[in-house]
PDB file of N, CA and C in Angstrom:
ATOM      1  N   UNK A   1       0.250 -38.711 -10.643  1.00  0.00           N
ATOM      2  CA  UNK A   1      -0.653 -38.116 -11.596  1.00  0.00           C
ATOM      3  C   UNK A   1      -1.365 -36.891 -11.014  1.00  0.00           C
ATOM      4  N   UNK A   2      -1.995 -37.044  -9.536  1.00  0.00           N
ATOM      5  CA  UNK A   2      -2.233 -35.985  -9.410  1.00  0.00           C
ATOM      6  C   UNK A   2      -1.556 -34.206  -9.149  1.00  0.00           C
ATOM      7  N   UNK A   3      -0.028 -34.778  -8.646  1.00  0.00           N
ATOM      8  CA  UNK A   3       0.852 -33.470  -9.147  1.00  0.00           C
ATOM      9  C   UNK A   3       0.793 -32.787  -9.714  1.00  0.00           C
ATOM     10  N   UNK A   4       0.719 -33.374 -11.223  1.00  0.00           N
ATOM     11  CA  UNK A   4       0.743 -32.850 -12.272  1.00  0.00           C
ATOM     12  C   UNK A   4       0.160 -32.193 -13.227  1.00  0.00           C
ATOM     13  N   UNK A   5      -1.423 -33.024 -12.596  1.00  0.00           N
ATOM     14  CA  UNK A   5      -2.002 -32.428 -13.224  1.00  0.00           C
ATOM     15  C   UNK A   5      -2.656 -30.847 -12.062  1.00  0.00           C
ATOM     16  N   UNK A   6      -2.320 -30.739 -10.698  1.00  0.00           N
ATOM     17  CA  UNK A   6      -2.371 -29.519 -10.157  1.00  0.00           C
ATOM     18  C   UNK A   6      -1.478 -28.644 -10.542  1.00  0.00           C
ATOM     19  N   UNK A   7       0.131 -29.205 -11.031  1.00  0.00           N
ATOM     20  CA  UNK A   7       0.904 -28.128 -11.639  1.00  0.00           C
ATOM     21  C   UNK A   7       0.380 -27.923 -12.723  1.00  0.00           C
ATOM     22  N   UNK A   8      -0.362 -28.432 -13.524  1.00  0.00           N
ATOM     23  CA  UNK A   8      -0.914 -28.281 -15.157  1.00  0.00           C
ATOM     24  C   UNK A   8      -2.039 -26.724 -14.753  1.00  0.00           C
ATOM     25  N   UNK A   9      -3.212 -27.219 -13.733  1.00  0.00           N
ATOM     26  CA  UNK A   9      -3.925 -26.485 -13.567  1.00  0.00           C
ATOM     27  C   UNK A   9      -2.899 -25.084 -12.697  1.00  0.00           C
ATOM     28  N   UNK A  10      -2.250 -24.911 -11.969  1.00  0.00           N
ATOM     29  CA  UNK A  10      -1.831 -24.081 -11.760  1.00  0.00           C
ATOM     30  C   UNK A  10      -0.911 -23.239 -12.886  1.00  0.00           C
ATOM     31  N   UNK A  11      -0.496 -23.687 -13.672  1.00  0.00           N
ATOM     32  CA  UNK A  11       0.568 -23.445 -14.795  1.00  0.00           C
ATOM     33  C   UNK A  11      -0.585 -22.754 -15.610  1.00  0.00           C
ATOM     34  N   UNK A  12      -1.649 -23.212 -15.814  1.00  0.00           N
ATOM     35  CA  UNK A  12      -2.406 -22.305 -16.661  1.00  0.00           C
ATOM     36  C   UNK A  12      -3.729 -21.640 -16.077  1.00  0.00           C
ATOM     37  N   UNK A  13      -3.506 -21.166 -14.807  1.00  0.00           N
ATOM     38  CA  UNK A  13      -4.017 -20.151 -14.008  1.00  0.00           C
ATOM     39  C   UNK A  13      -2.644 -19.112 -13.728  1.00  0.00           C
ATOM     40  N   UNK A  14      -1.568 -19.266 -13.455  1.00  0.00           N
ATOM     41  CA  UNK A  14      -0.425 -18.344 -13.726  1.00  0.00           C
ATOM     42  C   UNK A  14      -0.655 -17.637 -15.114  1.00  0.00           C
ATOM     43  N   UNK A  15      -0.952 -18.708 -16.760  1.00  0.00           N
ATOM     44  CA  UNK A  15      -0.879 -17.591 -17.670  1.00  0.00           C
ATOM     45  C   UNK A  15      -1.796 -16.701 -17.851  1.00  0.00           C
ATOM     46  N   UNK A  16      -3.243 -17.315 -17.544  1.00  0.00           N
ATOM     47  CA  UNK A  16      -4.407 -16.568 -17.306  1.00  0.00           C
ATOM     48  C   UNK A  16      -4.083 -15.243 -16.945  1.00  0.00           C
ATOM     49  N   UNK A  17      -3.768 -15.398 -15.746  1.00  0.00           N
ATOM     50  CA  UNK A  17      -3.373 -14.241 -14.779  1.00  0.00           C
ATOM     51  C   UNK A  17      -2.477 -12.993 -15.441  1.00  0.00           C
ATOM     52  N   UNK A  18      -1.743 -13.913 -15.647  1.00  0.00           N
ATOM     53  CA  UNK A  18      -0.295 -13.283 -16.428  1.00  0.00           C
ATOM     54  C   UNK A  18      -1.095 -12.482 -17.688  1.00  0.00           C
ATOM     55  N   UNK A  19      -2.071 -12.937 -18.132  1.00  0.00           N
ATOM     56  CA  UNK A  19      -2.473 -12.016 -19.795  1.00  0.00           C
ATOM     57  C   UNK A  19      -3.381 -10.990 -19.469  1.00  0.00           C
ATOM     58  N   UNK A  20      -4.201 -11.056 -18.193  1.00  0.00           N
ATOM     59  CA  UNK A  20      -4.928 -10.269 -17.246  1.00  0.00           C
ATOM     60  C   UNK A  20      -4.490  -8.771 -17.068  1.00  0.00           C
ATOM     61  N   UNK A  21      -3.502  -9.369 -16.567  1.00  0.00           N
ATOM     62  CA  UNK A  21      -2.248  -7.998 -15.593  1.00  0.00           C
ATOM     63  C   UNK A  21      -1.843  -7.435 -17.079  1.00  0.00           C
ATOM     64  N   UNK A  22      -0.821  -7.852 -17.784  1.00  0.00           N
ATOM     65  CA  UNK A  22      -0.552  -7.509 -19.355  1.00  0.00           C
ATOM     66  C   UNK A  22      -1.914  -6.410 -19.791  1.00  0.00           C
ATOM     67  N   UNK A  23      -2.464  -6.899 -20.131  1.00  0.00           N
ATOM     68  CA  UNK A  23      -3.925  -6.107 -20.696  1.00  0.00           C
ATOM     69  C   UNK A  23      -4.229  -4.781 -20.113  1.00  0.00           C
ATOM     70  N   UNK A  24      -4.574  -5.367 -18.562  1.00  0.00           N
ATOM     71  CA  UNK A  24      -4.944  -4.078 -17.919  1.00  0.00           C
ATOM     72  C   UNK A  24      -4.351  -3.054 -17.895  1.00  0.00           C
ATOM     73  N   UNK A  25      -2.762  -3.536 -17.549  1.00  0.00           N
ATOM     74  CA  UNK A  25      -1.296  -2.375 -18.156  1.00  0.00           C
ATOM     75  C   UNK A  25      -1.033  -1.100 -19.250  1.00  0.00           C
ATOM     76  N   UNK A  26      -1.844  -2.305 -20.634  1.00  0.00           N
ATOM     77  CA  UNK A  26      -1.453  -1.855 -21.479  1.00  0.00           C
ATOM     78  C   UNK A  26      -2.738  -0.962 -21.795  1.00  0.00           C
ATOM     79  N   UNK A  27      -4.055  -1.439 -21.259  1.00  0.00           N
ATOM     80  CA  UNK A  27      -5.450  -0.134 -21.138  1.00  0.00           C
ATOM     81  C   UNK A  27      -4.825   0.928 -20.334  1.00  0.00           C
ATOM     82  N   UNK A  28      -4.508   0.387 -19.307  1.00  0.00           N
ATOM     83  CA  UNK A  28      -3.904   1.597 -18.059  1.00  0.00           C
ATOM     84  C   UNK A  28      -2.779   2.482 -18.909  1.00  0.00           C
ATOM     85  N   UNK A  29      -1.943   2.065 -19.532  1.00  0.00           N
ATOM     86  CA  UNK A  29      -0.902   3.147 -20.437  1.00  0.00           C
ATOM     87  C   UNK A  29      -1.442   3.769 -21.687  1.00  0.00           C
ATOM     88  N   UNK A  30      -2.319   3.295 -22.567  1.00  0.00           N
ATOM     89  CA  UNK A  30      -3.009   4.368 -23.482  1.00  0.00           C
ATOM     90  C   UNK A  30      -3.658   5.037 -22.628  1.00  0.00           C
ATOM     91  N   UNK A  31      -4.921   4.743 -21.811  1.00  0.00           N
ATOM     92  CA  UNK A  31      -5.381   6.018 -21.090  1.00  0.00           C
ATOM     93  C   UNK A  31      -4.254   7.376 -20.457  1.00  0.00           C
ATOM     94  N   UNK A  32      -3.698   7.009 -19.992  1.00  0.00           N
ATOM     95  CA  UNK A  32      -2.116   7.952 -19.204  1.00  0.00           C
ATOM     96  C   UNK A  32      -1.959   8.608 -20.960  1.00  0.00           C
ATOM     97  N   UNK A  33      -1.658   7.886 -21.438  1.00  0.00           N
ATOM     98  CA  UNK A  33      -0.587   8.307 -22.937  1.00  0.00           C
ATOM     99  C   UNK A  33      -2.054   9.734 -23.336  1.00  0.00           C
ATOM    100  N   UNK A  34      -3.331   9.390 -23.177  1.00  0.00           N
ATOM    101  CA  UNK A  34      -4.109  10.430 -24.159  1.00  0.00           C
ATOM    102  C   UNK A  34      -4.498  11.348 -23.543  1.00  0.00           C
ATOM    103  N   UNK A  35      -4.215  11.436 -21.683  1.00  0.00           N
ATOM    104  CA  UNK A  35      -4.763  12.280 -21.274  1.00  0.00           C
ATOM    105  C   UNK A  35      -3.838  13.510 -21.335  1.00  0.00           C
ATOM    106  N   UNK A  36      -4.870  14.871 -21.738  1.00  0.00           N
ATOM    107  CA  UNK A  36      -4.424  16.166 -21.957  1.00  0.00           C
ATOM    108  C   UNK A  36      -4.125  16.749 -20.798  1.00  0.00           C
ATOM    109  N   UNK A  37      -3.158  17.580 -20.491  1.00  0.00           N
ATOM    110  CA  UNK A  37      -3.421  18.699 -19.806  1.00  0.00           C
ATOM    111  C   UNK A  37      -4.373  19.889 -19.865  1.00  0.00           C
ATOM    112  N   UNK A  38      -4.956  20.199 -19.106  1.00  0.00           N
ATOM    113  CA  UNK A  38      -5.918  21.229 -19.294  1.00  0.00           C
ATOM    114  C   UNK A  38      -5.242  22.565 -19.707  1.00  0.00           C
ATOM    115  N   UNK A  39      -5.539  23.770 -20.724  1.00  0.00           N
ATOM    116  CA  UNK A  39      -4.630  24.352 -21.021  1.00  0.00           C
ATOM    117  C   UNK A  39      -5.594  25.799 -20.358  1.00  0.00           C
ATOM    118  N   UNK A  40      -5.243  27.412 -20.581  1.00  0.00           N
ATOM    119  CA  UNK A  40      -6.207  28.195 -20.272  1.00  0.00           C
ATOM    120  C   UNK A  40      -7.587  28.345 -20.785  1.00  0.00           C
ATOM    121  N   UNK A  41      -6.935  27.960 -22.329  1.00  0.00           N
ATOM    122  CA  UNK A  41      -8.470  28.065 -23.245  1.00  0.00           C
ATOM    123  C   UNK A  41      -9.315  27.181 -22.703  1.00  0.00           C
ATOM    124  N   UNK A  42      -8.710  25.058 -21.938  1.00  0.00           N
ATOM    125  CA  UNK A  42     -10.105  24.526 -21.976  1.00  0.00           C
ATOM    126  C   UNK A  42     -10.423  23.978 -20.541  1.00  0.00           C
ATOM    127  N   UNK A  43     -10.261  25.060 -19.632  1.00  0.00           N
ATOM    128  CA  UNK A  43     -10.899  24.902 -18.088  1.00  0.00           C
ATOM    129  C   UNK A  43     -11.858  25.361 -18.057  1.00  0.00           C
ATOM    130  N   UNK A  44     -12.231  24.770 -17.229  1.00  0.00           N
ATOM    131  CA  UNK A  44     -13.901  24.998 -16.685  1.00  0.00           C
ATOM    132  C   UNK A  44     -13.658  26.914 -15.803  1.00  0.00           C
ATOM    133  N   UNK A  45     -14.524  27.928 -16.575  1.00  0.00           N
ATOM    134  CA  UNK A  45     -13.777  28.665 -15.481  1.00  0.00           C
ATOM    135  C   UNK A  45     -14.961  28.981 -14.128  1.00  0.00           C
ATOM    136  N   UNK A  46     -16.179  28.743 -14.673  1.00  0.00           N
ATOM    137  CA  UNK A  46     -16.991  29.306 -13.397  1.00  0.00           C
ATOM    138  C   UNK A  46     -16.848  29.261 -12.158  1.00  0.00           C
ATOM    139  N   UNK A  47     -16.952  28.440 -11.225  1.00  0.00           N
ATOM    140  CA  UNK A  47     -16.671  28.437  -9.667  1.00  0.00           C
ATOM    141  C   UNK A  47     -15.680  28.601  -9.581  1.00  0.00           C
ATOM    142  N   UNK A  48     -14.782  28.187 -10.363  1.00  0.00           N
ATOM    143  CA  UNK A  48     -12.992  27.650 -10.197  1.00  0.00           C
ATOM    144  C   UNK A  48     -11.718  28.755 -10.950  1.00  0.00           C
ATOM    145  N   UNK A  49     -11.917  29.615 -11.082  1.00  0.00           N
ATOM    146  CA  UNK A  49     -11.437  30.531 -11.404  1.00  0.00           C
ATOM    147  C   UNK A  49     -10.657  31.569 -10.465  1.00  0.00           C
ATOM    148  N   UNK A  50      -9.660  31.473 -10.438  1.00  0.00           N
ATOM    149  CA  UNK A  50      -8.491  31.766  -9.497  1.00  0.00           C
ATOM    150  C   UNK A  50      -9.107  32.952  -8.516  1.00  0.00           C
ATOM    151  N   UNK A  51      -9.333  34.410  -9.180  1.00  0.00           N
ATOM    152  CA  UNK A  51      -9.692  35.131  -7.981  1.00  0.00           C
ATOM    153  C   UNK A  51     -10.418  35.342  -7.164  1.00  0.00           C
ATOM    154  N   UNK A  52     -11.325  34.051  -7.164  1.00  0.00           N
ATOM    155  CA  UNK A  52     -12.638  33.735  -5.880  1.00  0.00           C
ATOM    156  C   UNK A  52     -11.554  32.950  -4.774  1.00  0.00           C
ATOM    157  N   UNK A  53     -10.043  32.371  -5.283  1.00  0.00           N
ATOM    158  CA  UNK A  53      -9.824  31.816  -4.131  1.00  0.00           C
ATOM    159  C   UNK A  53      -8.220  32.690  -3.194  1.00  0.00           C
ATOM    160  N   UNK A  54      -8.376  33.587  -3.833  1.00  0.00           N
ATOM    161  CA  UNK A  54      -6.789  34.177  -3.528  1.00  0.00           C
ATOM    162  C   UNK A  54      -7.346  35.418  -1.960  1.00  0.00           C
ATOM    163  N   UNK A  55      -6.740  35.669  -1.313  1.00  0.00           N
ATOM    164  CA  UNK A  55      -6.945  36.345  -0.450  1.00  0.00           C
ATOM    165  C   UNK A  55      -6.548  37.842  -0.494  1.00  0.00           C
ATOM    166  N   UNK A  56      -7.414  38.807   0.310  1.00  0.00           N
ATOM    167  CA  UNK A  56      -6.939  40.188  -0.065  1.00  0.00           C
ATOM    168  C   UNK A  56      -5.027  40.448   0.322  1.00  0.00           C
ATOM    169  N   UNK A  57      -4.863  39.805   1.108  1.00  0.00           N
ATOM    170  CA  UNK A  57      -3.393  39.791   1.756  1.00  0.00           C
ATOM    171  C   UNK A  57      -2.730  39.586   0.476  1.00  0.00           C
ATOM    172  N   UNK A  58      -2.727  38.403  -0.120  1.00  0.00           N
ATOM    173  CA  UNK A  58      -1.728  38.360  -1.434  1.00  0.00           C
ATOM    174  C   UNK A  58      -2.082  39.215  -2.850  1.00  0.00           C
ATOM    175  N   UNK A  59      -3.131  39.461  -2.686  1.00  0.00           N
ATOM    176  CA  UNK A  59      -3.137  40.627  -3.907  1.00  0.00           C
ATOM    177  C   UNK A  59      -2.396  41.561  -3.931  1.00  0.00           C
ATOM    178  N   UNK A  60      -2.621  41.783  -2.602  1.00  0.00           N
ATOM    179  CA  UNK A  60      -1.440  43.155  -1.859  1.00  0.00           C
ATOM    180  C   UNK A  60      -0.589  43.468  -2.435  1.00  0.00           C
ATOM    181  N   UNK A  61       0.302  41.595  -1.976  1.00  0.00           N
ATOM    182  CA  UNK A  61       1.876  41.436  -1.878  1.00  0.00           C
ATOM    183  C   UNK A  61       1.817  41.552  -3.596  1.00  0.00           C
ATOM    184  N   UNK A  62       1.258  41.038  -4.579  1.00  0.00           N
ATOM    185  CA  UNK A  62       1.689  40.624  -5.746  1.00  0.00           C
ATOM    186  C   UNK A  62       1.298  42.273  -6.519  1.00  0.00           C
ATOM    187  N   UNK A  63       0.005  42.445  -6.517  1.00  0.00           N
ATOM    188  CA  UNK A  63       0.064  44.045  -7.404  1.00  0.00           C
ATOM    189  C   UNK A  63       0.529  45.158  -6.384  1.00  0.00           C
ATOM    190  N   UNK A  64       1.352  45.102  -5.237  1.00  0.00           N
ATOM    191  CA  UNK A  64       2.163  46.375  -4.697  1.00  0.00           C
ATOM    192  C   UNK A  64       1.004  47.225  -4.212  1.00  0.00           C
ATOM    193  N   UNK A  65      -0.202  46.697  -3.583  1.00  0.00           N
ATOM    194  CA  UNK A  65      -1.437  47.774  -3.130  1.00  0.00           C
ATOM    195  C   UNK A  65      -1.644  47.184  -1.474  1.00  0.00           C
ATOM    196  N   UNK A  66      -2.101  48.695  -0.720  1.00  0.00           N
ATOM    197  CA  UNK A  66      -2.159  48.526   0.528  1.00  0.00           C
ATOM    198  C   UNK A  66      -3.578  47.422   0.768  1.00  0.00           C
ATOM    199  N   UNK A  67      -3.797  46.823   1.931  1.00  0.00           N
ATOM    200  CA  UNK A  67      -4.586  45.818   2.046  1.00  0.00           C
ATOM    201  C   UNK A  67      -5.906  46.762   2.011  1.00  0.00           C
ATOM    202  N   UNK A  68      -5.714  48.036   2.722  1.00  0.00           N
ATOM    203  CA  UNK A  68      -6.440  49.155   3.063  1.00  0.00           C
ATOM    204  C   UNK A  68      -7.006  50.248   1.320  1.00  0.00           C
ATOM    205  N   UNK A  69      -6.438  50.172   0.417  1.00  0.00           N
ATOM    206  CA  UNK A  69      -7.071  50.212  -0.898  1.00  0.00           C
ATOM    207  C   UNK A  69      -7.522  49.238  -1.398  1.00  0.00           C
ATOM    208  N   UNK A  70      -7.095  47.888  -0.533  1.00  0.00           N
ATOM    209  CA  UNK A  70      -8.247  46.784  -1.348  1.00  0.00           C
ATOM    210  C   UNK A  70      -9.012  46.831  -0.744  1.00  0.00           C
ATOM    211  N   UNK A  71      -9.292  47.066   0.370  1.00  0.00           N
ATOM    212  CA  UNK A  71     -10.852  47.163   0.673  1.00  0.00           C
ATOM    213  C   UNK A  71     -11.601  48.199   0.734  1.00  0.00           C
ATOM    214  N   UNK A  72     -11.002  49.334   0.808  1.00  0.00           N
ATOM    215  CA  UNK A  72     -11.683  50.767   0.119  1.00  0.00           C
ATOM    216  C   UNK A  72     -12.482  50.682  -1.665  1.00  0.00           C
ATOM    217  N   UNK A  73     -11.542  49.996  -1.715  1.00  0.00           N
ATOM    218  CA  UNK A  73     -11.740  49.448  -3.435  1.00  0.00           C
ATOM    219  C   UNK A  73     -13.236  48.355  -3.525  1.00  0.00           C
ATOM    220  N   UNK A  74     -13.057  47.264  -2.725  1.00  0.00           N
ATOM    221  CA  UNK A  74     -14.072  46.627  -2.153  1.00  0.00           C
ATOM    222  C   UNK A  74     -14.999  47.123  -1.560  1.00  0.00           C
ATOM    223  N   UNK A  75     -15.053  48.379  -1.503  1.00  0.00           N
ATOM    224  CA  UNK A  75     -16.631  48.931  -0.239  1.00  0.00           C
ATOM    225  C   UNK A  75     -16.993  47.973   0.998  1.00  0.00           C
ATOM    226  N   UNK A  76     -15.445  47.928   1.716  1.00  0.00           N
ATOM    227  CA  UNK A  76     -15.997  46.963   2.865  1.00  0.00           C
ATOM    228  C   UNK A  76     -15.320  47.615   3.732  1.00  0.00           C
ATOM    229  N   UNK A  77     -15.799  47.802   5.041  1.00  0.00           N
ATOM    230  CA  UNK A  77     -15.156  48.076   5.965  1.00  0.00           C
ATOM    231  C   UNK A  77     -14.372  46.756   6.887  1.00  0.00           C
ATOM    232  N   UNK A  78     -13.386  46.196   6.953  1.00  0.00           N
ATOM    233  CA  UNK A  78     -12.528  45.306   7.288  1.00  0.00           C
ATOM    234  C   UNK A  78     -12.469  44.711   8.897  1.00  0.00           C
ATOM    235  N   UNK A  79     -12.480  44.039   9.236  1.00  0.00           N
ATOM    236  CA  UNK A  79     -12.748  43.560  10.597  1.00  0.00           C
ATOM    237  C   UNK A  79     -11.653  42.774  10.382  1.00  0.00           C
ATOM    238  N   UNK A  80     -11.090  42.506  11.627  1.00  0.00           N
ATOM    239  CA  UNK A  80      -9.955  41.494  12.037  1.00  0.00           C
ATOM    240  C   UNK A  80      -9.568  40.560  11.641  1.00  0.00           C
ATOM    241  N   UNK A  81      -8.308  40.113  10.635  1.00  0.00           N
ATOM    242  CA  UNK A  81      -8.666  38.785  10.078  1.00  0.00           C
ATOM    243  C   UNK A  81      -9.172  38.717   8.502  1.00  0.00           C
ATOM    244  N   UNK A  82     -10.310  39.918   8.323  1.00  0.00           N
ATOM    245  CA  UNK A  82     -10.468  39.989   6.792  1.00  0.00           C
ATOM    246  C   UNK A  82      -9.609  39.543   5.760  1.00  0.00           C
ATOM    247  N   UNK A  83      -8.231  40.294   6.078  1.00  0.00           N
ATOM    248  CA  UNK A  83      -7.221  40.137   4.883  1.00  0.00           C
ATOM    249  C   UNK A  83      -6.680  38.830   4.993  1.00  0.00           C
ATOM    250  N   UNK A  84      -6.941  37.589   5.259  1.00  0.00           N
ATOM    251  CA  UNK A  84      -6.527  36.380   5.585  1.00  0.00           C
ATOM    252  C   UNK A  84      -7.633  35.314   4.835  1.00  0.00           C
ATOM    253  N   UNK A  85      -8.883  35.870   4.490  1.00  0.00           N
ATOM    254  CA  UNK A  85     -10.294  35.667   3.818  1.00  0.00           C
ATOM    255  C   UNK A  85     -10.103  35.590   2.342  1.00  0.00           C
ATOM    256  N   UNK A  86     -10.748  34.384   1.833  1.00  0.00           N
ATOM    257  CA  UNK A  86     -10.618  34.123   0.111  1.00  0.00           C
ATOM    258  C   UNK A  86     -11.963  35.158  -0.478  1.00  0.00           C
ATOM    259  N   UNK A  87     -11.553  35.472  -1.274  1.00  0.00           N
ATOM    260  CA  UNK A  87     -12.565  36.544  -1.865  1.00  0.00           C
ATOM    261  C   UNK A  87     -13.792  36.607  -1.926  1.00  0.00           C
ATOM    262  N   UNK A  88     -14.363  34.985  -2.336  1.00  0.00           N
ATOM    263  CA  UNK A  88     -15.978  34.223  -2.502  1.00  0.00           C
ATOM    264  C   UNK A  88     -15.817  34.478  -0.897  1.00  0.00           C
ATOM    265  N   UNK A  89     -15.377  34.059  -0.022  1.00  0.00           N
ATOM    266  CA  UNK A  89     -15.546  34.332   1.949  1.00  0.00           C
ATOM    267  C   UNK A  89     -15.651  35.231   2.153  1.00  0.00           C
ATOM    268  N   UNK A  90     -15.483  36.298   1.742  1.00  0.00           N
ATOM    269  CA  UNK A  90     -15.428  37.649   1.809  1.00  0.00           C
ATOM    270  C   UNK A  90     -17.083  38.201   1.334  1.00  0.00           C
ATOM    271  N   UNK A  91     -16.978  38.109  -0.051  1.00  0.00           N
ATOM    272  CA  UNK A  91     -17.967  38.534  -0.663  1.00  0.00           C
ATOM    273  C   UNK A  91     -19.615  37.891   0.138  1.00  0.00           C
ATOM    274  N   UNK A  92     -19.090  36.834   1.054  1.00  0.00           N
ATOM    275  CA  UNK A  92     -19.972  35.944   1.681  1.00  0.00           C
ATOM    276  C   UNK A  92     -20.383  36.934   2.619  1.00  0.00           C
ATOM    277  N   UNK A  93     -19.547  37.210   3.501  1.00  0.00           N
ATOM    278  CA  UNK A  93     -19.274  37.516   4.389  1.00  0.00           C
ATOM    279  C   UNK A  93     -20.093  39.203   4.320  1.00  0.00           C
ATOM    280  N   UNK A  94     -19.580  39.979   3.563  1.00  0.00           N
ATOM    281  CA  UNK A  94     -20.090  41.240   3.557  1.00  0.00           C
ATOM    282  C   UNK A  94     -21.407  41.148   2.556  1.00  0.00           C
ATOM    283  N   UNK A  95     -21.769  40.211   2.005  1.00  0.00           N
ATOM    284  CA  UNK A  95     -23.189  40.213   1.216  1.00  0.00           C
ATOM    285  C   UNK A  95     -22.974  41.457  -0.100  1.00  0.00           C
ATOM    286  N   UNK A  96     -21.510  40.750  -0.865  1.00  0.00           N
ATOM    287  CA  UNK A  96     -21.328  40.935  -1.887  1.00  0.00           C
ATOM    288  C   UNK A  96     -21.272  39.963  -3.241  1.00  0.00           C
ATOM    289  N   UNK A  97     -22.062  40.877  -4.507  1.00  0.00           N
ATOM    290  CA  UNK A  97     -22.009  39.645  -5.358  1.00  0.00           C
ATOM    291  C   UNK A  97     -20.421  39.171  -6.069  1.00  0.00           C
ATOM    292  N   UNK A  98     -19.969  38.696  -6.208  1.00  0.00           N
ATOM    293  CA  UNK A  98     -18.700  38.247  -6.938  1.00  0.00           C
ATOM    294  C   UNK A  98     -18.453  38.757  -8.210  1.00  0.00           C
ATOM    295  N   UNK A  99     -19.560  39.237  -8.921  1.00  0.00           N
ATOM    296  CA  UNK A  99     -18.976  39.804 -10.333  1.00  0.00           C
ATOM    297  C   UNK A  99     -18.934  41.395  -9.804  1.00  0.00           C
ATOM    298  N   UNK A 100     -19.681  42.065  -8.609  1.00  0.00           N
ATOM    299  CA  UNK A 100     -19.103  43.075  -8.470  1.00  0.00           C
ATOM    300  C   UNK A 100     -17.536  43.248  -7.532  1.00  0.00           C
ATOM    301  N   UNK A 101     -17.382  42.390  -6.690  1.00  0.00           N
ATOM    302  CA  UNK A 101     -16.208  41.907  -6.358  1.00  0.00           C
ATOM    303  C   UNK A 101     -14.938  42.099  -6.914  1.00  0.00           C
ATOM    304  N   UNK A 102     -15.205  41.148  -8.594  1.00  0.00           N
ATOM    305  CA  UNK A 102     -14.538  40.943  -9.585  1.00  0.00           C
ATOM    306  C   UNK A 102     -14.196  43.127 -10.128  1.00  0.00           C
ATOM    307  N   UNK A 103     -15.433  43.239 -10.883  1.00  0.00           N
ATOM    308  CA  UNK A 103     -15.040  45.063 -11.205  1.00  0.00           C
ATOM    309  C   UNK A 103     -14.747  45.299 -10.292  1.00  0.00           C
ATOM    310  N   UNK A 104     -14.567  45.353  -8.939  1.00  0.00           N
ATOM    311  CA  UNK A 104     -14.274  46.582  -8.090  1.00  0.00           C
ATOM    312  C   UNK A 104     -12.581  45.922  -8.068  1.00  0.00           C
ATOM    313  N   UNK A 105     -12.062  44.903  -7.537  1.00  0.00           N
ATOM    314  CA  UNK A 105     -10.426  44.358  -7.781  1.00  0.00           C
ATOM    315  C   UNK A 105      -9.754  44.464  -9.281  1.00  0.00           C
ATOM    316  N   UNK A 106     -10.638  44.560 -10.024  1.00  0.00           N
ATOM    317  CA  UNK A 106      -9.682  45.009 -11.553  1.00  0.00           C
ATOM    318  C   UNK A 106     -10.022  46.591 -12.176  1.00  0.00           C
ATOM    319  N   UNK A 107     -10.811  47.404 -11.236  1.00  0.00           N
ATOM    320  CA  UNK A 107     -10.410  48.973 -11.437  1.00  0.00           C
ATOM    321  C   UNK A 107      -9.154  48.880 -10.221  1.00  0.00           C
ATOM    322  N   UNK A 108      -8.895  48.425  -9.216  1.00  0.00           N
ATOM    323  CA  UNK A 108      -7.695  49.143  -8.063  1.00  0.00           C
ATOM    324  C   UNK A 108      -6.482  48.001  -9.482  1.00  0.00           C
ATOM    325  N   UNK A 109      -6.543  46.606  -9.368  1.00  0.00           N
ATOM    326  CA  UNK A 109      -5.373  46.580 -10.220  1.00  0.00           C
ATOM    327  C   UNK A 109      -5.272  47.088 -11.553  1.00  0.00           C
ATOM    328  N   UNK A 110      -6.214  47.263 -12.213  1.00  0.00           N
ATOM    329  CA  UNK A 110      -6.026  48.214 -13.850  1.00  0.00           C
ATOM    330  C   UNK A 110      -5.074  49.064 -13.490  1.00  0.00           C
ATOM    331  N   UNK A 111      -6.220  50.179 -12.485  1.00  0.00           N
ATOM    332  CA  UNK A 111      -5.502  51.327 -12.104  1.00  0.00           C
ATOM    333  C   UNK A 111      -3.702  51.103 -11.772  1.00  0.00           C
ATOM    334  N   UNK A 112      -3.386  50.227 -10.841  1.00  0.00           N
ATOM    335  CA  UNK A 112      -1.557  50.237 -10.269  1.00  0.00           C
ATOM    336  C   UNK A 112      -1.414  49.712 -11.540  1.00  0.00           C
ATOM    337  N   UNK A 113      -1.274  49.181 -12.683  1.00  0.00           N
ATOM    338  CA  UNK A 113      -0.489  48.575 -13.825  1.00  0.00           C
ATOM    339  C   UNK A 113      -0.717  50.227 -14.934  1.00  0.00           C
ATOM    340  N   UNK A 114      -1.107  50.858 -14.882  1.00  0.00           N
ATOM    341  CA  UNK A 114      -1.440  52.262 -15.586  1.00  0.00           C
ATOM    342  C   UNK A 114      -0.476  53.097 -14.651  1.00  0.00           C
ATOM    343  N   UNK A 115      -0.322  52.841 -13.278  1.00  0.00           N
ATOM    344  CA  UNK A 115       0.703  53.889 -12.737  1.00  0.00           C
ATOM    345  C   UNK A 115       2.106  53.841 -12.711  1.00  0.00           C
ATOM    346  N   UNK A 116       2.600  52.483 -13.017  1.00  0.00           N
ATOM    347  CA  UNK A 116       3.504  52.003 -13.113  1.00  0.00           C
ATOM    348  C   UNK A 116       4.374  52.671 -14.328  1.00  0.00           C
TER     349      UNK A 116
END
């Protein structure tokens, strides 16, 4: 008798369990199923906005400009290493604000997409 009735109690702590796991699954797959991708229109853009983190080096490579007009462009005189520096590090760095940062890198690229 007592076997049985530990397989009884175990037999219905297995389904317990068993409807537990089920459930949580099936919360865990609608959440997955509704989550959006973030698209351009609905990111957050303030801190996180791509050209505070890109470095003068790859601007270079990507709009075809010397590292030496991006920082002429920038009003910085360049020290060793600069062009290896994310833009907000930069702007840190030389005690620049970021929205002038921002105008001074989209008159040098305006300008190369107008010469093109």
């Amino acid at each position: 008798m007592k076997k049985k009735t530990l397989l009884g109690i175990l037999s219905i702590l297995i389904v317990v369990i068993s409807l537990f796991i089920v459930k949580q699954s099936v919360g865990l797959h609608k959440e997955v199923k509704n989550f959006k991708i973030p698209t351009k229109e609905t990111r957050h853009l303030g801190e996180m906005s791509t050209y505070k983190w890109i470095t003068v080096k790859k601007i270079s490579k990507k709009h075809n400009v010397s590292t030496e007009e991006i920082f002429k462009a920038l009003e910085i005189k360049p020290h060793p290493g600069d062009e290896n520096m994310d833009i907000r590090d930069l702007g840190r760095k030389y005690n620049k604000s970021l929205d002038e940062m921002k105008k001074n890198l989209s008159k040098i690229i305006g300008t190369e997409g107008k010469r093109k």
